[in-house]
PDB file of N, CA and C in Angstrom:
ATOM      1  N   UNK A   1      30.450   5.776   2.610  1.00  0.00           N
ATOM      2  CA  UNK A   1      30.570   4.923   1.449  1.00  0.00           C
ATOM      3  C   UNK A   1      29.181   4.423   1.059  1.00  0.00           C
ATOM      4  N   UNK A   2      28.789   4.599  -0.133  1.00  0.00           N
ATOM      5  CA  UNK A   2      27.694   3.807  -0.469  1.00  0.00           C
ATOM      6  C   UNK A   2      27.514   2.660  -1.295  1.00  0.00           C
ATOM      7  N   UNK A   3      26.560   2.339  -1.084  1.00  0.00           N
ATOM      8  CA  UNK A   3      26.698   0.503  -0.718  1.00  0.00           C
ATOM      9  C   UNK A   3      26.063   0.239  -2.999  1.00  0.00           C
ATOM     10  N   UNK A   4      24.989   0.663  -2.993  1.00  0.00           N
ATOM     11  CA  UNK A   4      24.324   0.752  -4.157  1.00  0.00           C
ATOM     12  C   UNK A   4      23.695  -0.523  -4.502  1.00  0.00           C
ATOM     13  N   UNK A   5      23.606  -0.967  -2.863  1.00  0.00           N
ATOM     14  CA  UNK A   5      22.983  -2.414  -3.312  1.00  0.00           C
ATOM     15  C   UNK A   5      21.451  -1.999  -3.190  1.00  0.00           C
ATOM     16  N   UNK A   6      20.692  -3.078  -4.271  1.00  0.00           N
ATOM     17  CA  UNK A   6      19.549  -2.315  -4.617  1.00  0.00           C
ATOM     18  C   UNK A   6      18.879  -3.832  -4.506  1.00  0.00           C
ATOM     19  N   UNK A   7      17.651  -3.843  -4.262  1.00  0.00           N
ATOM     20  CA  UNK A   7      16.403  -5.201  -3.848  1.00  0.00           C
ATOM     21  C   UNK A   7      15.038  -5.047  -4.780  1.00  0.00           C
ATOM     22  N   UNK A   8      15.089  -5.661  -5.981  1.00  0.00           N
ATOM     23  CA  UNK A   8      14.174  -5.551  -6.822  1.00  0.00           C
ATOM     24  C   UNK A   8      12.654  -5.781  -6.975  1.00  0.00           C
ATOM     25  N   UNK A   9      11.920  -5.613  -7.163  1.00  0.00           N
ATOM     26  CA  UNK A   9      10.451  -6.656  -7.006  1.00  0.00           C
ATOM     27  C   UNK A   9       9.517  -6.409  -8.100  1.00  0.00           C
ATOM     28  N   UNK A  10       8.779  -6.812  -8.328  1.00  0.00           N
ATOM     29  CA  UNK A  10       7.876  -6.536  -9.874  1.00  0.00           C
ATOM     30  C   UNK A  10       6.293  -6.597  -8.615  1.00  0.00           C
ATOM     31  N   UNK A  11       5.517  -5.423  -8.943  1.00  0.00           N
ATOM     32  CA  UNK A  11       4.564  -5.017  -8.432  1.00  0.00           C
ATOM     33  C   UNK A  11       3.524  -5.008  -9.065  1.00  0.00           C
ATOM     34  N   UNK A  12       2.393  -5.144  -8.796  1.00  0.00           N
ATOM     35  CA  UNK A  12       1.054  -4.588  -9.512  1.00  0.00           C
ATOM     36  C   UNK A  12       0.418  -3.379  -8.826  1.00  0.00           C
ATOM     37  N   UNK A  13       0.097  -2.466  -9.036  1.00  0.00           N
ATOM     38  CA  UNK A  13      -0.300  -1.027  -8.358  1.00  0.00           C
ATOM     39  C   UNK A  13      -0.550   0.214  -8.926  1.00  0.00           C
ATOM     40  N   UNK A  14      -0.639   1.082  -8.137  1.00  0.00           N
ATOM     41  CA  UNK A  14      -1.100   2.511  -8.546  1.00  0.00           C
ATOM     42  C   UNK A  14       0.062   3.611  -7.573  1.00  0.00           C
ATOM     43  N   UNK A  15       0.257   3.862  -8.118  1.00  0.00           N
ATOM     44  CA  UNK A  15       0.881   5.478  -7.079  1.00  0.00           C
ATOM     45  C   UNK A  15       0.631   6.822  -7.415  1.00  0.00           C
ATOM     46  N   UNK A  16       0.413   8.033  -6.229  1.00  0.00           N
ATOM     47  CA  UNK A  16       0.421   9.015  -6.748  1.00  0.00           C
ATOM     48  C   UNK A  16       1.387   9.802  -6.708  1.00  0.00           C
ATOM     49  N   UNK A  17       1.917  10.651  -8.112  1.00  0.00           N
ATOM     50  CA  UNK A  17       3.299  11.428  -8.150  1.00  0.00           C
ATOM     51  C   UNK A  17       2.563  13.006  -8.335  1.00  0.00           C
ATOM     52  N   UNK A  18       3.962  13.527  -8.531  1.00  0.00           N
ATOM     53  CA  UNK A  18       3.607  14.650  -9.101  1.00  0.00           C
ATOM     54  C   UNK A  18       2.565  15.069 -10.258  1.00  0.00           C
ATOM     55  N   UNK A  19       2.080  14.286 -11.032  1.00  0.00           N
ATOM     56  CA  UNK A  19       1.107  14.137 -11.988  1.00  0.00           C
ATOM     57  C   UNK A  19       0.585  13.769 -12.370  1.00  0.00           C
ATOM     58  N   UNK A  20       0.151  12.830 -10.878  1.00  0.00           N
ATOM     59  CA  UNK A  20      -0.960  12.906 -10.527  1.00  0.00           C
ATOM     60  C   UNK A  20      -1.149  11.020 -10.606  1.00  0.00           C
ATOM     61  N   UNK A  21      -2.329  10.411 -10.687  1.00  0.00           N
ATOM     62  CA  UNK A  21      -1.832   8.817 -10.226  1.00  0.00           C
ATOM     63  C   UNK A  21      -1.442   7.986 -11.771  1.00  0.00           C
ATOM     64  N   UNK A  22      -0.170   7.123 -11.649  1.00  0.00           N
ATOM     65  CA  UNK A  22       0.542   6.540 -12.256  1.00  0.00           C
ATOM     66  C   UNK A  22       0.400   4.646 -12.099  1.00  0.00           C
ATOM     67  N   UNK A  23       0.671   3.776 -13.089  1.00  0.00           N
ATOM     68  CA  UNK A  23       0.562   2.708 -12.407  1.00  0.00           C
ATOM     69  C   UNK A  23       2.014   2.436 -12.466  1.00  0.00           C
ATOM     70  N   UNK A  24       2.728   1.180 -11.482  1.00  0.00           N
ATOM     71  CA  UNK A  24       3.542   0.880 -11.207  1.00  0.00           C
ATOM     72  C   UNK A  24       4.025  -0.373 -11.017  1.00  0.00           C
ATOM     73  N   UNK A  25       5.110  -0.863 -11.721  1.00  0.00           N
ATOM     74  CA  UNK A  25       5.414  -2.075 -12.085  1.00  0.00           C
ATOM     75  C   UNK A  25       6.482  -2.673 -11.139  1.00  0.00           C
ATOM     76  N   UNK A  26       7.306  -1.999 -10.653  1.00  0.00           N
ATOM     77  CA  UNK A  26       8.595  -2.234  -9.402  1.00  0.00           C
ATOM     78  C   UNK A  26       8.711  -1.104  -8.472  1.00  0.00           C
ATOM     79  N   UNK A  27       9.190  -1.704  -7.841  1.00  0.00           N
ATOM     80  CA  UNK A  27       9.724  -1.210  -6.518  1.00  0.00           C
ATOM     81  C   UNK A  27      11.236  -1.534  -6.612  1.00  0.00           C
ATOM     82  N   UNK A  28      12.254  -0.250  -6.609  1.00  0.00           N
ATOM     83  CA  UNK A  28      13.572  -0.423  -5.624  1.00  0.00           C
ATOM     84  C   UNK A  28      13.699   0.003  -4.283  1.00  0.00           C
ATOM     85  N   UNK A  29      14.050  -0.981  -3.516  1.00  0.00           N
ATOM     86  CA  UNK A  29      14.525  -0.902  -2.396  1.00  0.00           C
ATOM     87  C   UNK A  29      16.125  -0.871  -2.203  1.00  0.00           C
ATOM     88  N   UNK A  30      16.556   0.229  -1.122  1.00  0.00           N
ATOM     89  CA  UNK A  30      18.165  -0.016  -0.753  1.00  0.00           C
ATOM     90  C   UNK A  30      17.803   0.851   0.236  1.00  0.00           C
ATOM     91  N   UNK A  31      19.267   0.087   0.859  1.00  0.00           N
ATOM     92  CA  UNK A  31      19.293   1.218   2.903  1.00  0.00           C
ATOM     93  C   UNK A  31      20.743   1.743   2.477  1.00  0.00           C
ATOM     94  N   UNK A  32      20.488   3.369   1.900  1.00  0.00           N
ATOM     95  CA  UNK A  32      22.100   4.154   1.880  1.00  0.00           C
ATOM     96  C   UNK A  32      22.010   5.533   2.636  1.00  0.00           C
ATOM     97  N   UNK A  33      22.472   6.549   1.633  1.00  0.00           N
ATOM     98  CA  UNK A  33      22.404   7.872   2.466  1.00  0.00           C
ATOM     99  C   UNK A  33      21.341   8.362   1.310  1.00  0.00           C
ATOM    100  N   UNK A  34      20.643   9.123   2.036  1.00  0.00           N
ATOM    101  CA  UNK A  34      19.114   9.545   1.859  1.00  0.00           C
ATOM    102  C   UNK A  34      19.024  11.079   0.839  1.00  0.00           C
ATOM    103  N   UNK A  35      18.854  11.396   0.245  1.00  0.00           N
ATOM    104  CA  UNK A  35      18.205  12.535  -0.655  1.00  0.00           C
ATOM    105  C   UNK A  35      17.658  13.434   0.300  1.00  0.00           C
ATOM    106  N   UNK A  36      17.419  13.502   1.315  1.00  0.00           N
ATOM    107  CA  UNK A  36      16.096  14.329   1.666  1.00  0.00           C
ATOM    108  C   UNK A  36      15.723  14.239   3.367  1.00  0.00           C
ATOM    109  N   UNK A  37      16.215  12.843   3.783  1.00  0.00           N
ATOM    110  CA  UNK A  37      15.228  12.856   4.983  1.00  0.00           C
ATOM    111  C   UNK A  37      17.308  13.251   5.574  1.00  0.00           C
ATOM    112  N   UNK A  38      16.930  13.790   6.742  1.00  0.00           N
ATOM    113  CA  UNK A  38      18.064  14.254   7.706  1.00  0.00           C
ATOM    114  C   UNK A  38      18.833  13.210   8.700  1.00  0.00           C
ATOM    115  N   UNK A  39      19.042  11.949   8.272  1.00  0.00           N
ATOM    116  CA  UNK A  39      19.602  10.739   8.757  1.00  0.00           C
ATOM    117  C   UNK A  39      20.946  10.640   7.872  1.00  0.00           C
ATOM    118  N   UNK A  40      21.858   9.890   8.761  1.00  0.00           N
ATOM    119  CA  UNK A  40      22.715   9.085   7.888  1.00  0.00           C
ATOM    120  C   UNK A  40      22.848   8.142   6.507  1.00  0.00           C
ATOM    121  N   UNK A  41      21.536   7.357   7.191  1.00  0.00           N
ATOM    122  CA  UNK A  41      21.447   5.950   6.297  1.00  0.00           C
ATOM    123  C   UNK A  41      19.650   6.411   6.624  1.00  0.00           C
ATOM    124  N   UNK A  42      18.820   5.969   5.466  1.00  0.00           N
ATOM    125  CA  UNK A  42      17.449   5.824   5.337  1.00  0.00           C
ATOM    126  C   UNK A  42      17.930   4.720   4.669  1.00  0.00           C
ATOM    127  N   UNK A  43      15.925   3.996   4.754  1.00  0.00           N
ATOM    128  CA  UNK A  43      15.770   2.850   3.509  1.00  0.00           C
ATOM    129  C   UNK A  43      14.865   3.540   2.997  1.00  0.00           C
ATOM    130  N   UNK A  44      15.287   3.541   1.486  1.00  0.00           N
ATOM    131  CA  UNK A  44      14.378   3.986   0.316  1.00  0.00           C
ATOM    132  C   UNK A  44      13.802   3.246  -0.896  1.00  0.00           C
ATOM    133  N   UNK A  45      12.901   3.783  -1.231  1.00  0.00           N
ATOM    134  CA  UNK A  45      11.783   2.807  -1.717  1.00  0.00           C
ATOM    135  C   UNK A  45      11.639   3.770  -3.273  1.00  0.00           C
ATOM    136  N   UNK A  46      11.767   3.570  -4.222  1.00  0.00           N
ATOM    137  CA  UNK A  46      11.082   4.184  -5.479  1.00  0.00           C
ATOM    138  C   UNK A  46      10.525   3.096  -6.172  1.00  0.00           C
ATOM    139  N   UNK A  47       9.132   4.267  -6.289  1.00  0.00           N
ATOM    140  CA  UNK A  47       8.047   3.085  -7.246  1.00  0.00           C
ATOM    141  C   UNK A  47       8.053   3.534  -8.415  1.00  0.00           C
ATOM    142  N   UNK A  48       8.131   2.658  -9.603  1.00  0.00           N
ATOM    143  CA  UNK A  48       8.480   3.225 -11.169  1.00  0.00           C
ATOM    144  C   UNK A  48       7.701   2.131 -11.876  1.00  0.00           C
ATOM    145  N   UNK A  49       7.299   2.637 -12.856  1.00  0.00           N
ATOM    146  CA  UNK A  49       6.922   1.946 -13.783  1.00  0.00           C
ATOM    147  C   UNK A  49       7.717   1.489 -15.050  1.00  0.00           C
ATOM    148  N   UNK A  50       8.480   0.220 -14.935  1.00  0.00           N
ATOM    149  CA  UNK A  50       9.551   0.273 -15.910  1.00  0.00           C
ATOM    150  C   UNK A  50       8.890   0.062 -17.230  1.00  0.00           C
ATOM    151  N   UNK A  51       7.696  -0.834 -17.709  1.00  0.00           N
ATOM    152  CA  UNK A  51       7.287  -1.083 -18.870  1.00  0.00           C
ATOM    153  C   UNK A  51       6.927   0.147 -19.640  1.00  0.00           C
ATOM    154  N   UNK A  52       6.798   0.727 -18.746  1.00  0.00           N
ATOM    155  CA  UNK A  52       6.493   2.469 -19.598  1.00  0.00           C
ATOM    156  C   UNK A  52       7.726   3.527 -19.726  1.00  0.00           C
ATOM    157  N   UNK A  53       9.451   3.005 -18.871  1.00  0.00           N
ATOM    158  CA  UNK A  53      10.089   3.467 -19.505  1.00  0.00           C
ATOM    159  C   UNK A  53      10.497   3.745 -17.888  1.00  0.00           C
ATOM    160  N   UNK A  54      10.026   3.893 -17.049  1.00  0.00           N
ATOM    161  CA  UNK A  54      10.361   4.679 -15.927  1.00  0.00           C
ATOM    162  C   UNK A  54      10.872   5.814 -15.657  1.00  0.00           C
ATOM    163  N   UNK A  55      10.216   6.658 -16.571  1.00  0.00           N
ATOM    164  CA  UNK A  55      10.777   8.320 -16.257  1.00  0.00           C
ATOM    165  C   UNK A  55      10.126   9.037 -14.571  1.00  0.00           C
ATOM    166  N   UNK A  56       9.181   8.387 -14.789  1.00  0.00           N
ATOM    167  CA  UNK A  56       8.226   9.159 -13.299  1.00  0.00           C
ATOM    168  C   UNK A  56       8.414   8.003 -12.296  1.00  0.00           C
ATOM    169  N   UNK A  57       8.749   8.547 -11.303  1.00  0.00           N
ATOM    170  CA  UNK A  57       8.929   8.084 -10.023  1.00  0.00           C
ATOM    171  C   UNK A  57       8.074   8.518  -8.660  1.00  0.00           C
ATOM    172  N   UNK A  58       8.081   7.576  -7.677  1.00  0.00           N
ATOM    173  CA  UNK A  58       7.559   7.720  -6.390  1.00  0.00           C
ATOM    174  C   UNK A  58       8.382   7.598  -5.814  1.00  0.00           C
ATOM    175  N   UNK A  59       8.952   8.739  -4.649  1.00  0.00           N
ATOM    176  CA  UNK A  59      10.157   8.092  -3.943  1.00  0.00           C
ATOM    177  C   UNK A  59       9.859   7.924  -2.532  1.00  0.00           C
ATOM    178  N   UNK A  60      10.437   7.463  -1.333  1.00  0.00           N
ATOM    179  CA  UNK A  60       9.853   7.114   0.383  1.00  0.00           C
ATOM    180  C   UNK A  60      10.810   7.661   0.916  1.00  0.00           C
ATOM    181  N   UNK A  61      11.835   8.073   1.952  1.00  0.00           N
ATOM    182  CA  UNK A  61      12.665   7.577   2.496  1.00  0.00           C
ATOM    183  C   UNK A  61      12.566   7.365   3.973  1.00  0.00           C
ATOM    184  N   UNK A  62      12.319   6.191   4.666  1.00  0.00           N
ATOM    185  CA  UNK A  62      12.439   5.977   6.165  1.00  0.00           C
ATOM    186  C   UNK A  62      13.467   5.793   7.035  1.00  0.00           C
ATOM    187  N   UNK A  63      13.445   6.208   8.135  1.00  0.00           N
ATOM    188  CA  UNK A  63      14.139   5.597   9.227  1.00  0.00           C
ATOM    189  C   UNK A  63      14.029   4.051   9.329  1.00  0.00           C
ATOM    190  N   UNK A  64      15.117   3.266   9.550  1.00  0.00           N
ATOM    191  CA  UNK A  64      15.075   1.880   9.295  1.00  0.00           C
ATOM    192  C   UNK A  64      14.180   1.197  10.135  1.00  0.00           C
ATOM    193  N   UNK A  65      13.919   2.039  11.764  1.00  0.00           N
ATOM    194  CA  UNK A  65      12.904   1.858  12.718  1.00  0.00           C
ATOM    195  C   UNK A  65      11.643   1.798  12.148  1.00  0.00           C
ATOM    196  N   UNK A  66      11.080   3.259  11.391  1.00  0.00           N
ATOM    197  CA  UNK A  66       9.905   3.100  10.994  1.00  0.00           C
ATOM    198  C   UNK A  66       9.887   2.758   9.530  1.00  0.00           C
ATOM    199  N   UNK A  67      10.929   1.983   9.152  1.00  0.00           N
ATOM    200  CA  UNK A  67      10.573   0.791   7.900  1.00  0.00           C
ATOM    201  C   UNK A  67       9.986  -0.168   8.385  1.00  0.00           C
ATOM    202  N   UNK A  68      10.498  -0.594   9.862  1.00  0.00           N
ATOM    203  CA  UNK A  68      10.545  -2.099  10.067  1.00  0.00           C
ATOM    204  C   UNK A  68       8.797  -1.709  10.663  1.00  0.00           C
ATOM    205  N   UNK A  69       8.515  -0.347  10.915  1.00  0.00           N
ATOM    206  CA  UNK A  69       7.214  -0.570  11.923  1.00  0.00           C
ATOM    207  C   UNK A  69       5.865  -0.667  10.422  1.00  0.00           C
ATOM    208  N   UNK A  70       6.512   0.128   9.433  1.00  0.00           N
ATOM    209  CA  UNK A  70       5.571  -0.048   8.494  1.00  0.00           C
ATOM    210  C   UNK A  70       5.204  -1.615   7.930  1.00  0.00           C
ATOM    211  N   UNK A  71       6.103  -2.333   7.513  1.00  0.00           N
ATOM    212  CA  UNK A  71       6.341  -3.306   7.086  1.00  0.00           C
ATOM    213  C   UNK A  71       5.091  -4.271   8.210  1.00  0.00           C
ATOM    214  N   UNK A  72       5.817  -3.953   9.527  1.00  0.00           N
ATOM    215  CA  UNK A  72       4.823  -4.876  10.837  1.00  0.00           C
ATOM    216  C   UNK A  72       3.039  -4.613  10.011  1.00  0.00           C
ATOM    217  N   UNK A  73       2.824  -3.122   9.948  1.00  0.00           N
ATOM    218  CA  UNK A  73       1.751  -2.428   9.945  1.00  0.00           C
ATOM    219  C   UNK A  73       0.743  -3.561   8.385  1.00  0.00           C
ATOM    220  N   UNK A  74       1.939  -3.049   7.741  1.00  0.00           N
ATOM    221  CA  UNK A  74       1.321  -3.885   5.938  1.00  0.00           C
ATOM    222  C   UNK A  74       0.857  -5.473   6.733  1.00  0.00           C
ATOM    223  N   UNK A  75       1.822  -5.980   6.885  1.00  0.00           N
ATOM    224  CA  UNK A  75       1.435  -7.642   7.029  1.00  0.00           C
ATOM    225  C   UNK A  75       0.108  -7.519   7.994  1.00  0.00           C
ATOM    226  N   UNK A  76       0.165  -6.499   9.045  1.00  0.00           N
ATOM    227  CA  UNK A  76      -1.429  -6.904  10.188  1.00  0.00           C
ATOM    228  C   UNK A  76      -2.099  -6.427   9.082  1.00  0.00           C
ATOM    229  N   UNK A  77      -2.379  -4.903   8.481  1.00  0.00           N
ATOM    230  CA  UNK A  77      -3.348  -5.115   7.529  1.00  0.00           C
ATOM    231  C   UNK A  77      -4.135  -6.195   6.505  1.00  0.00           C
ATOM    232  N   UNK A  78      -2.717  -6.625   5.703  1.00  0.00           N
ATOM    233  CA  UNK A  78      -3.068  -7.334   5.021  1.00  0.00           C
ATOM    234  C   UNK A  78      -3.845  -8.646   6.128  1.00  0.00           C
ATOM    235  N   UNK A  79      -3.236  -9.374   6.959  1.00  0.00           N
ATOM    236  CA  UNK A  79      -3.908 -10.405   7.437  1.00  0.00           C
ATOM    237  C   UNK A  79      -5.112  -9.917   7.931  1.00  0.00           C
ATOM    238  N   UNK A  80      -5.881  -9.181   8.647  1.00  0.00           N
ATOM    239  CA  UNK A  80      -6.921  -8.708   9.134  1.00  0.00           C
ATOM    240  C   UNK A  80      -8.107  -8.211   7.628  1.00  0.00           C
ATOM    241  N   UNK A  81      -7.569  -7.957   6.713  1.00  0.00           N
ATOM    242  CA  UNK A  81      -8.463  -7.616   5.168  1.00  0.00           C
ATOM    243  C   UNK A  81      -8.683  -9.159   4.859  1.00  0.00           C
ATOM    244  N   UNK A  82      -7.431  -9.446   4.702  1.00  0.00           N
ATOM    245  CA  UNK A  82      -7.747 -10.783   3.794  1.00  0.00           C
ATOM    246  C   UNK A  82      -9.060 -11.691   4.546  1.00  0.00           C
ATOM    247  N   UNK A  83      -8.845 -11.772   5.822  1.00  0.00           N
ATOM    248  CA  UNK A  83      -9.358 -12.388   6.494  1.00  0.00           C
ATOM    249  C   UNK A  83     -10.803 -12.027   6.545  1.00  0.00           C
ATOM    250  N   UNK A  84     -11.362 -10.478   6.777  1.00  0.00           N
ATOM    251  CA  UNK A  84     -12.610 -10.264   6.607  1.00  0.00           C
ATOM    252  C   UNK A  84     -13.029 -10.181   5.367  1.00  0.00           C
ATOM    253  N   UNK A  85     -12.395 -10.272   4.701  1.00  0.00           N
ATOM    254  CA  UNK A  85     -12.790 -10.463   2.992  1.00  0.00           C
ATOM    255  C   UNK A  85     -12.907 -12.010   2.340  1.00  0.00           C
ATOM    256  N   UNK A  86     -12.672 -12.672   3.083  1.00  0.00           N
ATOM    257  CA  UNK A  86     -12.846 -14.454   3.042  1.00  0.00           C
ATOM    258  C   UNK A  86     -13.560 -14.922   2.287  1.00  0.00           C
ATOM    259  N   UNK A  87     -14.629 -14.630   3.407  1.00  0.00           N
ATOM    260  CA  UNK A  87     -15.874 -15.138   3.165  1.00  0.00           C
ATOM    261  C   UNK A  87     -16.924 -13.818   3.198  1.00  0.00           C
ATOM    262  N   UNK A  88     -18.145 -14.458   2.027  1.00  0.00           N
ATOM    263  CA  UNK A  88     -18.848 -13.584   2.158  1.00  0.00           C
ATOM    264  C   UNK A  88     -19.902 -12.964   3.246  1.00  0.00           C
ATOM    265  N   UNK A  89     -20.391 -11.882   4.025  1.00  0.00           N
ATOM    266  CA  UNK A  89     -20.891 -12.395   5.020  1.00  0.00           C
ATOM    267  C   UNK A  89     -22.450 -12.988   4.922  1.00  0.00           C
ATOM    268  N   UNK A  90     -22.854 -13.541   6.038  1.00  0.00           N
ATOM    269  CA  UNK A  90     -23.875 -14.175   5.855  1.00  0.00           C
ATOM    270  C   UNK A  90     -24.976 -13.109   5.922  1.00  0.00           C
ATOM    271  N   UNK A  91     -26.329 -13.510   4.670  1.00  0.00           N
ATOM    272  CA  UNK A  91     -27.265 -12.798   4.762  1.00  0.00           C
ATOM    273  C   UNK A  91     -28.304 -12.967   6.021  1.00  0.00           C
ATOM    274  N   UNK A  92     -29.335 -12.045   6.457  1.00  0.00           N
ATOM    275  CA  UNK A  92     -30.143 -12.085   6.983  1.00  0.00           C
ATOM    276  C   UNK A  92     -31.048 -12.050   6.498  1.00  0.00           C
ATOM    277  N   UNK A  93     -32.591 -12.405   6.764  1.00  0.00           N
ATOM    278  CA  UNK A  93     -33.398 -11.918   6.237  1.00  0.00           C
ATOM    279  C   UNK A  93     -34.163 -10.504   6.401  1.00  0.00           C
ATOM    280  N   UNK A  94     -34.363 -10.278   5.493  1.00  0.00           N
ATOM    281  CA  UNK A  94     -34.683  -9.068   5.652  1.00  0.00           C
ATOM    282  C   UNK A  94     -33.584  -7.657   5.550  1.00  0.00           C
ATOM    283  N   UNK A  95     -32.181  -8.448   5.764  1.00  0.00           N
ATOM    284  CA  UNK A  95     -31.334  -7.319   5.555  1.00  0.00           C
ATOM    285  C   UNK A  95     -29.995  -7.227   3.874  1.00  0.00           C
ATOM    286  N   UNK A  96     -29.843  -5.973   4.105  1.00  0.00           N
ATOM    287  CA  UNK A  96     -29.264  -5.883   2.481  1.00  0.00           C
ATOM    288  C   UNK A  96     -28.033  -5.745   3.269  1.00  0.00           C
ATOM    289  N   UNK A  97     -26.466  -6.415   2.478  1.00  0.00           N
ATOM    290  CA  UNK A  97     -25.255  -5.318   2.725  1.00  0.00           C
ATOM    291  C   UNK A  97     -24.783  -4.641   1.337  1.00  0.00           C
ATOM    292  N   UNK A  98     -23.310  -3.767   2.312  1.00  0.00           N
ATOM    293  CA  UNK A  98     -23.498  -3.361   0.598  1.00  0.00           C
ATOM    294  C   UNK A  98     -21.809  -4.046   0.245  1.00  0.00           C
ATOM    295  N   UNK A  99     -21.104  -3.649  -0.674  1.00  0.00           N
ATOM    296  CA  UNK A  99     -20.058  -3.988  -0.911  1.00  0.00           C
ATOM    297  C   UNK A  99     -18.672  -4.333   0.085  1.00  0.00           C
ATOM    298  N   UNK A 100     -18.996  -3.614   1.430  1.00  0.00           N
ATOM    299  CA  UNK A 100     -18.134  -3.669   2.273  1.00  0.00           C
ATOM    300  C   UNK A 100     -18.386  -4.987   3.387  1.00  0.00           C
ATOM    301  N   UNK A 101     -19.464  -5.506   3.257  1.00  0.00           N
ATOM    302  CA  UNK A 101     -20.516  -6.631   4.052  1.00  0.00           C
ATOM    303  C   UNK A 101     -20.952  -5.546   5.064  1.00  0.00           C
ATOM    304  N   UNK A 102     -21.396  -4.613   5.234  1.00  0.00           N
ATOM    305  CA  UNK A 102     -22.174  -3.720   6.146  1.00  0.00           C
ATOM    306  C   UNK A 102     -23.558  -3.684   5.877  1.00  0.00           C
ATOM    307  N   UNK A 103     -24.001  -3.769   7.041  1.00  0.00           N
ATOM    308  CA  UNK A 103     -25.832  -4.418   6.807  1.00  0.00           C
ATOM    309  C   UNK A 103     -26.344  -2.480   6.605  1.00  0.00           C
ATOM    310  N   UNK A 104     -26.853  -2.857   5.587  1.00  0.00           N
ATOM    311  CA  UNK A 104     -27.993  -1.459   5.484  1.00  0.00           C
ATOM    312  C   UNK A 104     -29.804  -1.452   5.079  1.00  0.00           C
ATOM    313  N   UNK A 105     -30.016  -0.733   5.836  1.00  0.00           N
ATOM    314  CA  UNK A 105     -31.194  -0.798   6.047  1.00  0.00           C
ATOM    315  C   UNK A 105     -32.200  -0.559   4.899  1.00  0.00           C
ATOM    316  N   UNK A 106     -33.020  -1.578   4.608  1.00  0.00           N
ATOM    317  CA  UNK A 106     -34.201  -1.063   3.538  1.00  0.00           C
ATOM    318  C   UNK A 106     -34.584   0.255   3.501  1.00  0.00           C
ATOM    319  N   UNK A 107     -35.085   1.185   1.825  1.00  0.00           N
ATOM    320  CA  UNK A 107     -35.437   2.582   2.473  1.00  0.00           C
ATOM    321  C   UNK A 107     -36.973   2.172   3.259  1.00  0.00           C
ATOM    322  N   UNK A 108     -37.547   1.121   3.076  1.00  0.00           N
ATOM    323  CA  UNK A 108     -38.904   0.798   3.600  1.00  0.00           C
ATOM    324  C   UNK A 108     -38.780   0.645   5.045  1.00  0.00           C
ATOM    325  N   UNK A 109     -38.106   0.016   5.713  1.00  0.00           N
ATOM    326  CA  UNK A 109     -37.911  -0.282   7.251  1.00  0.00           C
ATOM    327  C   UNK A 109     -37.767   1.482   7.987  1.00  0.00           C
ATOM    328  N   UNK A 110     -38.537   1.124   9.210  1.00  0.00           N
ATOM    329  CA  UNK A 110     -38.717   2.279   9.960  1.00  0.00           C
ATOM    330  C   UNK A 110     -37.707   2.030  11.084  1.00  0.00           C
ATOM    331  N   UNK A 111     -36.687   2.889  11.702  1.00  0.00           N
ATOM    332  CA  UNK A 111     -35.619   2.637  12.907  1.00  0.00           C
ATOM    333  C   UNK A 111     -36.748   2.433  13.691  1.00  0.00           C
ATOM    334  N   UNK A 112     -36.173   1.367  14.827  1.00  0.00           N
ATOM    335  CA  UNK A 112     -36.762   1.655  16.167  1.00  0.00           C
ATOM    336  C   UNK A 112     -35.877   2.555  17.190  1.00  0.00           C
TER     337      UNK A 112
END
């Protein structure tokens, strides 16, 4: 029996489809029977862009195990980015970083 319960969200993003990268306004989420992956029940994810009509789609389908491990995965990312992205890092003298806060070396400075 399927359930057709569906979990909405309004997104800001990019995805890549079949033709190539799209931006994307929602996400549906639901845990039913799967299109594709060889399980009973997957949770599936399509990313669409509804303001543009939502003809093109991104679709996922996981094992509910490795939903829950992705999900773990997003939140450590996100907390570990956000976090080194804080603050800016501190300069040295003498040293440049570049966009990532990674110190790089003058072309003038000689390695020791």
């Amino acid at each position: 029996m399927c359930s057709y319960i569906v979990e909405k969200t309004a997104l800001f993003g990019s995805a890549k489809g079949p033709n190539g990268w799209m931006r994307i306004d929602t996400a549906c989420v639901y845990f039913d029977h799967p299109y594709h992956t060889p399980l009973d029940h997957a949770l599936a994810i399509d990313f669409i862009n509804e303001a543009e009509g939502g003809r093109e789609r991104v679709a996922v389908e996981l094992s509910a195990e490795s939903a829950r491990a992705l999900v773990e995965k997003i939140l450590a990312a996100l907390a570990t980015g956000e976090a080194a992205h804080a603050a800016p890092p501190a300069h040295h003298h003498g040293q440049q970083h570049d966009h990532h806060g990674h110190t790089a070396r003058a072309a003038t400075e000689i390695p020791a």
